[in-house]
N, C-alpha and C. Protein backbone atom coordinates (compact mmCIF):
# COMPACT_ATOMS: atom_id res chain seq x y z
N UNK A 1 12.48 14.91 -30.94
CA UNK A 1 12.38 14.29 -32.28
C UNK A 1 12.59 12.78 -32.17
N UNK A 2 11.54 12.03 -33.05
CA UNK A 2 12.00 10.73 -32.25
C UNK A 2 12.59 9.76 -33.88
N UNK A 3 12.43 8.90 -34.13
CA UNK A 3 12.86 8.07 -35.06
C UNK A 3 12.31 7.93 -35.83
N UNK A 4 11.24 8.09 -35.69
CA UNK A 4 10.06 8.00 -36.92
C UNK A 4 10.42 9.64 -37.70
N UNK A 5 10.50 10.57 -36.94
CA UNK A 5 10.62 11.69 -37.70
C UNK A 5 11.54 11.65 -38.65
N UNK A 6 12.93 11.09 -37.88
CA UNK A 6 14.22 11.41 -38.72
C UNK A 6 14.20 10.52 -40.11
N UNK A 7 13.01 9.16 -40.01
CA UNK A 7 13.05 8.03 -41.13
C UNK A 7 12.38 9.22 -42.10
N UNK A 8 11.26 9.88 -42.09
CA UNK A 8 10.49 10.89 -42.76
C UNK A 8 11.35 11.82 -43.58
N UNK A 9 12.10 12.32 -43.00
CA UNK A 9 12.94 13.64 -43.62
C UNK A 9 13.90 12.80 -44.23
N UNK A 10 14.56 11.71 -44.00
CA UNK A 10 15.23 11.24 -44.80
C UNK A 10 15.03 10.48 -45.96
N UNK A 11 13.66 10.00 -46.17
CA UNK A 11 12.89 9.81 -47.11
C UNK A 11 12.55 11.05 -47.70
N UNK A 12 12.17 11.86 -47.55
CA UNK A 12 11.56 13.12 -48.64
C UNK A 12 13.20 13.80 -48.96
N UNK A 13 14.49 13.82 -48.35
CA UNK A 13 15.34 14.09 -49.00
C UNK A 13 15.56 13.20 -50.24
N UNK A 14 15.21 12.18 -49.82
CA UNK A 14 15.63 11.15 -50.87
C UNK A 14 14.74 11.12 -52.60
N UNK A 15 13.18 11.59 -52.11
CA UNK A 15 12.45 11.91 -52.77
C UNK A 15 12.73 12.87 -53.62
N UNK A 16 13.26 14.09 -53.01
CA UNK A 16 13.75 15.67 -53.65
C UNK A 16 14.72 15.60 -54.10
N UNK A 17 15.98 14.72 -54.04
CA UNK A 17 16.72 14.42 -54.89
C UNK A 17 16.52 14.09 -56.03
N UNK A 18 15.61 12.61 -55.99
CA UNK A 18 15.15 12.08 -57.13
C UNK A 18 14.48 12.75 -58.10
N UNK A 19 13.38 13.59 -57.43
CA UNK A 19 12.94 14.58 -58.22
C UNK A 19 13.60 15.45 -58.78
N UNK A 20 14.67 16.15 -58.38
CA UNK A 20 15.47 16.98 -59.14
C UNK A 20 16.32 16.20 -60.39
N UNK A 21 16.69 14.89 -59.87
CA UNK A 21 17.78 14.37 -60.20
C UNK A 21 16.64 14.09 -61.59
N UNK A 22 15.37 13.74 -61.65
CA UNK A 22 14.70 13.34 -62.84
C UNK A 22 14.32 14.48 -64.07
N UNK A 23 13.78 15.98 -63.52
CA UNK A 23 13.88 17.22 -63.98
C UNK A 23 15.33 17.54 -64.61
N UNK A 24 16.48 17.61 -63.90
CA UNK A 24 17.74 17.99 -64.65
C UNK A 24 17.62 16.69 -66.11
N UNK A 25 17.31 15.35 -65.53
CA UNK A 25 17.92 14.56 -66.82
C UNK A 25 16.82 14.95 -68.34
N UNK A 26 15.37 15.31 -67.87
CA UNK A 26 14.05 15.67 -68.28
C UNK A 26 14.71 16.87 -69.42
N UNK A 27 15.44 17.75 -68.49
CA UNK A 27 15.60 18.83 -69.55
C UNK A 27 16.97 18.90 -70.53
N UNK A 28 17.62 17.93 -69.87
CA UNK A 28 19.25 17.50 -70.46
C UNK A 28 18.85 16.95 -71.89
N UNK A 29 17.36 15.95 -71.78
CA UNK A 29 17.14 15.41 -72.69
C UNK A 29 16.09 16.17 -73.77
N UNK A 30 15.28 17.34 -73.62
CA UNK A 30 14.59 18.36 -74.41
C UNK A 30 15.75 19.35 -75.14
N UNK A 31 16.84 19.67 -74.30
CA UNK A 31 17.82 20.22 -75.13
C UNK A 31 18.52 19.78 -75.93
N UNK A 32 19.09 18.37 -75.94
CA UNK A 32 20.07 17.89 -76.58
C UNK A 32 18.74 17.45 -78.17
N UNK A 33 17.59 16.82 -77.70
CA UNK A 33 16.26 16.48 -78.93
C UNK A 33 16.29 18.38 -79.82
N UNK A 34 16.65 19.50 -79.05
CA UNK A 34 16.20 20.78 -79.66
C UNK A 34 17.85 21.00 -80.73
N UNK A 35 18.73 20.50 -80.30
CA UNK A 35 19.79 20.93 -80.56
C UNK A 35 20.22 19.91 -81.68
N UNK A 36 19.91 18.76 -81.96
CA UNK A 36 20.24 17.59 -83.03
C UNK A 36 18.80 17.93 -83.83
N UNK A 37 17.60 18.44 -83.32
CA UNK A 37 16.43 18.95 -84.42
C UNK A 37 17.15 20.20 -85.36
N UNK A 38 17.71 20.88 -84.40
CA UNK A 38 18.32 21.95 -85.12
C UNK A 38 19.43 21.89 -86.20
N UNK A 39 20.06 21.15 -85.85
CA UNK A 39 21.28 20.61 -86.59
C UNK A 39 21.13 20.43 -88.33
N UNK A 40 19.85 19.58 -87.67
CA UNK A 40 19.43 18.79 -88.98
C UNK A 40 18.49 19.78 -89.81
């Protein structure tokens, strides 16, 4: 495995984080819009 590989995987971790990290806030923010629609 040389250096270039390990820059790769540590970039797409970084990627799959982000991506998750954007989905959790994505749906944090459809629930809390469903839950103050509801309210009201």
């Amino acid at each position: 495995m040389t250096n270039r590989n390990n820059s790769e995987i540590i970039r797409d971790n970084r990627v799959a984080r982000l991506l998750w990290f954007t989905l959790g806030f994505f749906s944090a923010t459809i629930i809390t819009y469903l839950a103050m629609k509801g309210n009201h």
